[in-house]
C-alpha atoms as a PDB file:
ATOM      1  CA  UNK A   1      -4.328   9.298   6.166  1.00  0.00           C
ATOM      2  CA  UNK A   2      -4.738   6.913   3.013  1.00  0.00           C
ATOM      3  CA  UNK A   3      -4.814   3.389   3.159  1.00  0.00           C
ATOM      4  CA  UNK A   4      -1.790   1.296   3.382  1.00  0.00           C
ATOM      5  CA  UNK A   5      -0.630  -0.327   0.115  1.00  0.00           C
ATOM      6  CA  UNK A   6      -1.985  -3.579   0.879  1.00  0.00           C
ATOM      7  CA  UNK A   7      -5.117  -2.189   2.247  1.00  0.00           C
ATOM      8  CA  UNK A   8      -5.605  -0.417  -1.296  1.00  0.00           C
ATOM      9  CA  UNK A   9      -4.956  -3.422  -3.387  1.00  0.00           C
ATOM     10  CA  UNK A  10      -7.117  -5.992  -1.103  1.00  0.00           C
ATOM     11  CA  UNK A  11      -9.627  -3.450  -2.289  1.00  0.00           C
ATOM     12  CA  UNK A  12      -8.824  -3.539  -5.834  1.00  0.00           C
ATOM     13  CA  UNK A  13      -9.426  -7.250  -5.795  1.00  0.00           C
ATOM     14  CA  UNK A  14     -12.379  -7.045  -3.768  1.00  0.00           C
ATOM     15  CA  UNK A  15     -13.950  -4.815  -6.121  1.00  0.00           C
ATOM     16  CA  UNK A  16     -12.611  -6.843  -9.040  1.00  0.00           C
ATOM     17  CA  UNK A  17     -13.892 -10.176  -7.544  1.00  0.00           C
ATOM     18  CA  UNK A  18     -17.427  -8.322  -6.726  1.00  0.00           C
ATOM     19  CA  UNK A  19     -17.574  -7.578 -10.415  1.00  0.00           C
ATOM     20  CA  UNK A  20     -17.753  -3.305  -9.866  1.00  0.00           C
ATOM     21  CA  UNK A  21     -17.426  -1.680 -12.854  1.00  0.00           C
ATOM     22  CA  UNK A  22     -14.431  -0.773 -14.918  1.00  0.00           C
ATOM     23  CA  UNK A  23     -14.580   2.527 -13.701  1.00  0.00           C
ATOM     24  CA  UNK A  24     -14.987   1.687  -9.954  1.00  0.00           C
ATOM     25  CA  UNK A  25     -12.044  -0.324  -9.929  1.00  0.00           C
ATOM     26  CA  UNK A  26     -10.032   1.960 -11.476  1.00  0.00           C
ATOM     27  CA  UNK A  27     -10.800   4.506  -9.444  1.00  0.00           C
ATOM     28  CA  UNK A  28      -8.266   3.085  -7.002  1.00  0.00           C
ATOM     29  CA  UNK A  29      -5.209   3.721 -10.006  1.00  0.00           C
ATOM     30  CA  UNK A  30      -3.373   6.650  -9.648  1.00  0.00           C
ATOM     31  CA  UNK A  31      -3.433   9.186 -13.210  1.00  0.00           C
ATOM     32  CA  UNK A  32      -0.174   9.202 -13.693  1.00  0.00           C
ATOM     33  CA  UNK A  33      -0.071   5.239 -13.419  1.00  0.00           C
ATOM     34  CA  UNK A  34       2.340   3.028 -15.213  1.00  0.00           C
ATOM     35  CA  UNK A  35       0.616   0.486 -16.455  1.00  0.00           C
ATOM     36  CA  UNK A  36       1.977  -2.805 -18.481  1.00  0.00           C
ATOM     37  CA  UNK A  37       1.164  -6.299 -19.233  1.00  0.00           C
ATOM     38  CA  UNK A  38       3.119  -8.040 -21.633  1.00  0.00           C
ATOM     39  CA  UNK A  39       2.106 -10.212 -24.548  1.00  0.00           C
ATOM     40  CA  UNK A  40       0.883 -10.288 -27.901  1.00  0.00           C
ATOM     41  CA  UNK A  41      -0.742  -7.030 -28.354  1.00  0.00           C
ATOM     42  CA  UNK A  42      -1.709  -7.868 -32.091  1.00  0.00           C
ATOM     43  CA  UNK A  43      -3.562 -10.778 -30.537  1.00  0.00           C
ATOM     44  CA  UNK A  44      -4.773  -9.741 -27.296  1.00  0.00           C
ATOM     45  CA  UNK A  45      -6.200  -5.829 -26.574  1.00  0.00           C
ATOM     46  CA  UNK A  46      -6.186  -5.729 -23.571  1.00  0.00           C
ATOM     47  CA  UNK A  47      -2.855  -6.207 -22.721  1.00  0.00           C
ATOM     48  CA  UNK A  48       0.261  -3.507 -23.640  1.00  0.00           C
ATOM     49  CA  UNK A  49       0.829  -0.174 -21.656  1.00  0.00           C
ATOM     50  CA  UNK A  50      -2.429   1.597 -20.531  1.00  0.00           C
ATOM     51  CA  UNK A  51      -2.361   5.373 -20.472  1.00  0.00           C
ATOM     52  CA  UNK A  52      -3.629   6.492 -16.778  1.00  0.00           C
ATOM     53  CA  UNK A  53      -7.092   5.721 -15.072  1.00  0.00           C
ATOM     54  CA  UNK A  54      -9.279   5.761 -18.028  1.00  0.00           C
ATOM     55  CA  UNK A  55      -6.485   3.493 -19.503  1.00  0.00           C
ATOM     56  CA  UNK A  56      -7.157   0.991 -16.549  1.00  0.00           C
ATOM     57  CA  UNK A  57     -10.109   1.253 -17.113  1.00  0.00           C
ATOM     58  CA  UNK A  58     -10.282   0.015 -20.383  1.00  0.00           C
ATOM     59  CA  UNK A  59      -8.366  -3.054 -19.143  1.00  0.00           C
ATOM     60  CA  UNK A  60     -11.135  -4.131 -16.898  1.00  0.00           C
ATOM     61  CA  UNK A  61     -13.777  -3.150 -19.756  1.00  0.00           C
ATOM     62  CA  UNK A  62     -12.169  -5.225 -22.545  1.00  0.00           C
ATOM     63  CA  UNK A  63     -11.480  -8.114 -19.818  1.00  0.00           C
ATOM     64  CA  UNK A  64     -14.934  -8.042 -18.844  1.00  0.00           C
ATOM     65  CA  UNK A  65     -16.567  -8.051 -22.577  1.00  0.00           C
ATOM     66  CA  UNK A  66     -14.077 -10.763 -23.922  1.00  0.00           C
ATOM     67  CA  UNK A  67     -13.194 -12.956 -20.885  1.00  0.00           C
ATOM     68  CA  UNK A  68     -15.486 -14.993 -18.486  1.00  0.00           C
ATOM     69  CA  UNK A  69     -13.821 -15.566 -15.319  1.00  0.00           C
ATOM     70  CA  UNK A  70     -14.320 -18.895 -14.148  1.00  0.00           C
ATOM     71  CA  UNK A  71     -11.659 -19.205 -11.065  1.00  0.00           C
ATOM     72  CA  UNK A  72      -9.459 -16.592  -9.896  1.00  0.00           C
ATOM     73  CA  UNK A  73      -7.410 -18.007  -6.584  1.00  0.00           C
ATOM     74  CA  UNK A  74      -5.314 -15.729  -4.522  1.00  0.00           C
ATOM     75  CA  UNK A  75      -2.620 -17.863  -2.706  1.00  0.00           C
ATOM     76  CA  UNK A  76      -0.375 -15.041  -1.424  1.00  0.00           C
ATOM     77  CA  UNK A  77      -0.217 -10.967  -1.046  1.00  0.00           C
ATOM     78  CA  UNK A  78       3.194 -10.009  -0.126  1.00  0.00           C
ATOM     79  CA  UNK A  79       3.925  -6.366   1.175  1.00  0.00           C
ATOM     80  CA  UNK A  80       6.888  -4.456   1.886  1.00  0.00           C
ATOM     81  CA  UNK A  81       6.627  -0.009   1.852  1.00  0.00           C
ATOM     82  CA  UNK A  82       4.735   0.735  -0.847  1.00  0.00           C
ATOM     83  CA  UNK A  83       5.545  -2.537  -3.414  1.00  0.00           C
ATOM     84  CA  UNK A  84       2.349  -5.205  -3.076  1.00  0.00           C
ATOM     85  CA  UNK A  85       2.749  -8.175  -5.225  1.00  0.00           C
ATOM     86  CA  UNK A  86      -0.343 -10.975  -5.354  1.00  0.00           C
ATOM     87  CA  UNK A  87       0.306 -14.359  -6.291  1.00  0.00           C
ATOM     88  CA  UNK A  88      -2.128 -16.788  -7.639  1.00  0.00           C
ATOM     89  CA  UNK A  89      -4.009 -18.647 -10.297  1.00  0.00           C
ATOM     90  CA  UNK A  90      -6.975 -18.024 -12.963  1.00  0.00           C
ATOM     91  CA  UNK A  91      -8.883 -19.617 -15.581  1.00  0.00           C
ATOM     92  CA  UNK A  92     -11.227 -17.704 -18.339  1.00  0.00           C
ATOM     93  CA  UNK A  93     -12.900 -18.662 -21.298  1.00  0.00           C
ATOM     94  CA  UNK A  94     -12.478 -16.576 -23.856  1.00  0.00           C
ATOM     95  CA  UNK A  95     -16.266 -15.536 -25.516  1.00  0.00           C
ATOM     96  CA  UNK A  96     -14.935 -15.361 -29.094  1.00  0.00           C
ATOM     97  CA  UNK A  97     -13.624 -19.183 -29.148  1.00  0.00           C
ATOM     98  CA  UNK A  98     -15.027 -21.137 -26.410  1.00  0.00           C
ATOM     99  CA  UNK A  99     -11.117 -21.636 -25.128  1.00  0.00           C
ATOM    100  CA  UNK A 100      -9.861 -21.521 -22.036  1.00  0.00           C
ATOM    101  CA  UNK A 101      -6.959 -20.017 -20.522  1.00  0.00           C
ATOM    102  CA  UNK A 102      -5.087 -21.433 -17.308  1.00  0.00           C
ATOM    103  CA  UNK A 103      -2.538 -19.778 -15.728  1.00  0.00           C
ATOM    104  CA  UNK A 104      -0.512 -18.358 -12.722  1.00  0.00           C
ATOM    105  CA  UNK A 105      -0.422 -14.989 -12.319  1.00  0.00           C
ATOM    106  CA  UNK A 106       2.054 -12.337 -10.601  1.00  0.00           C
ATOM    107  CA  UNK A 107       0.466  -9.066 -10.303  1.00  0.00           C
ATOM    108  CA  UNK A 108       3.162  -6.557  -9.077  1.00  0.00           C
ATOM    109  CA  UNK A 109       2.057  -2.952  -7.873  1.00  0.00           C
ATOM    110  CA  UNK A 110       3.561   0.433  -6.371  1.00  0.00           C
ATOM    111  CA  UNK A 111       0.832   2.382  -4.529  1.00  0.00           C
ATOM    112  CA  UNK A 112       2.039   5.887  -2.906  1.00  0.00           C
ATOM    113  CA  UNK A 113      -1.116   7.676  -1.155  1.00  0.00           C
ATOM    114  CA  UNK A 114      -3.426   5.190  -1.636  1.00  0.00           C
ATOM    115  CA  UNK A 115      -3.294   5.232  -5.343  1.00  0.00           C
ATOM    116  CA  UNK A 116      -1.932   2.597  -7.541  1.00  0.00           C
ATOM    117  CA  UNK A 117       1.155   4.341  -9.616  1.00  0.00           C
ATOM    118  CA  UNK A 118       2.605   0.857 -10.948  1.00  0.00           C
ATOM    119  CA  UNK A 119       1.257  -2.053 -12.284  1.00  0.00           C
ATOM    120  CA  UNK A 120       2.813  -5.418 -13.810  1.00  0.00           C
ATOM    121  CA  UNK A 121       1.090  -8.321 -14.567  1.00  0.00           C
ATOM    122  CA  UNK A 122       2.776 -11.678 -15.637  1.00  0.00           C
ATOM    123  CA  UNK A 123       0.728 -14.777 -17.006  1.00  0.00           C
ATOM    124  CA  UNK A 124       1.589 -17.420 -19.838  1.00  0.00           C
ATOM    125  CA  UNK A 125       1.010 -14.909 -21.846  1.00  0.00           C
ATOM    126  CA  UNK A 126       1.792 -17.230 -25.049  1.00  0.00           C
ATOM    127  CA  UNK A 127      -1.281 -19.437 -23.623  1.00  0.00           C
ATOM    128  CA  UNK A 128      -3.480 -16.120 -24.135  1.00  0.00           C
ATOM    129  CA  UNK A 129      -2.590 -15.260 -26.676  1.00  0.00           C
ATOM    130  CA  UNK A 130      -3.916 -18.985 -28.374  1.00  0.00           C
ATOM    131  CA  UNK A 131      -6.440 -19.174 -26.740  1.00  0.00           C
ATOM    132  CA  UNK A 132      -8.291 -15.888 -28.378  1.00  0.00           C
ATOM    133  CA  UNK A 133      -7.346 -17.224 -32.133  1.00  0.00           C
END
């Protein structure tokens, strides 16, 4: 039997908070995912629609080489059937500019079978995207 939604993505932010690699936390995101985070795209790479788990992937890689997480506070995980959203608050700096980014996030996932087949995130994105000019 797989693990319930929010058993899956209390993993995902374990392994995200324990620095695994992009890989390793993506390994929890299903192939077939549908991934999105809105936002500047010519600004910001990272964010847009991601294509599956290498897609995800490549989220956490390009977070990883141009961010450097300096909080990220989860103040709430909310669960009902297989819809998981986390509420909270980060701040990065971004390597390329020395600025830093501040925000609340929402992260909003679907998980069937222990995979993650959804994923939103929303953030002042318009503070991102200044912050890495």
């Amino acid at each position: 039997m797989p693990p319930s939604p929010q058993a899956t993505i209390e993993e995902l932010l374990r392994r995200m908070g324990a620095g695994d690699p992009p890989e390793r936390i993506a390994a929890l995101v299903s192939d077939d995912v549908d991934w999105y985070v809105a936002g500047a795209v010519d600004r910001v790479p990272w964010i847009g629609r991601k294509s599956g788990r290498a897609g995800a992937a490549d989220f956490y890689r390009q977070i990883g080489e141009r961010l450097i997480s300096e909080k990220v506070e989860v103040s709430d995980i909310l669960a009902k059937g297989d819809r998981v959203v986390v509420l909270g608050a980060l701040a990065s700096r971004v390597r390329a500019t020395g600025k830093r980014i501040e925000t609340e996030f929402v992260f909003d996932f679907t998980v069937e079978a222990g995979e993650i087949v959804r994923f939103r995130m929303f953030e002042d994105s318009h503070a991102v995207a200044q912050a890495v000019v």
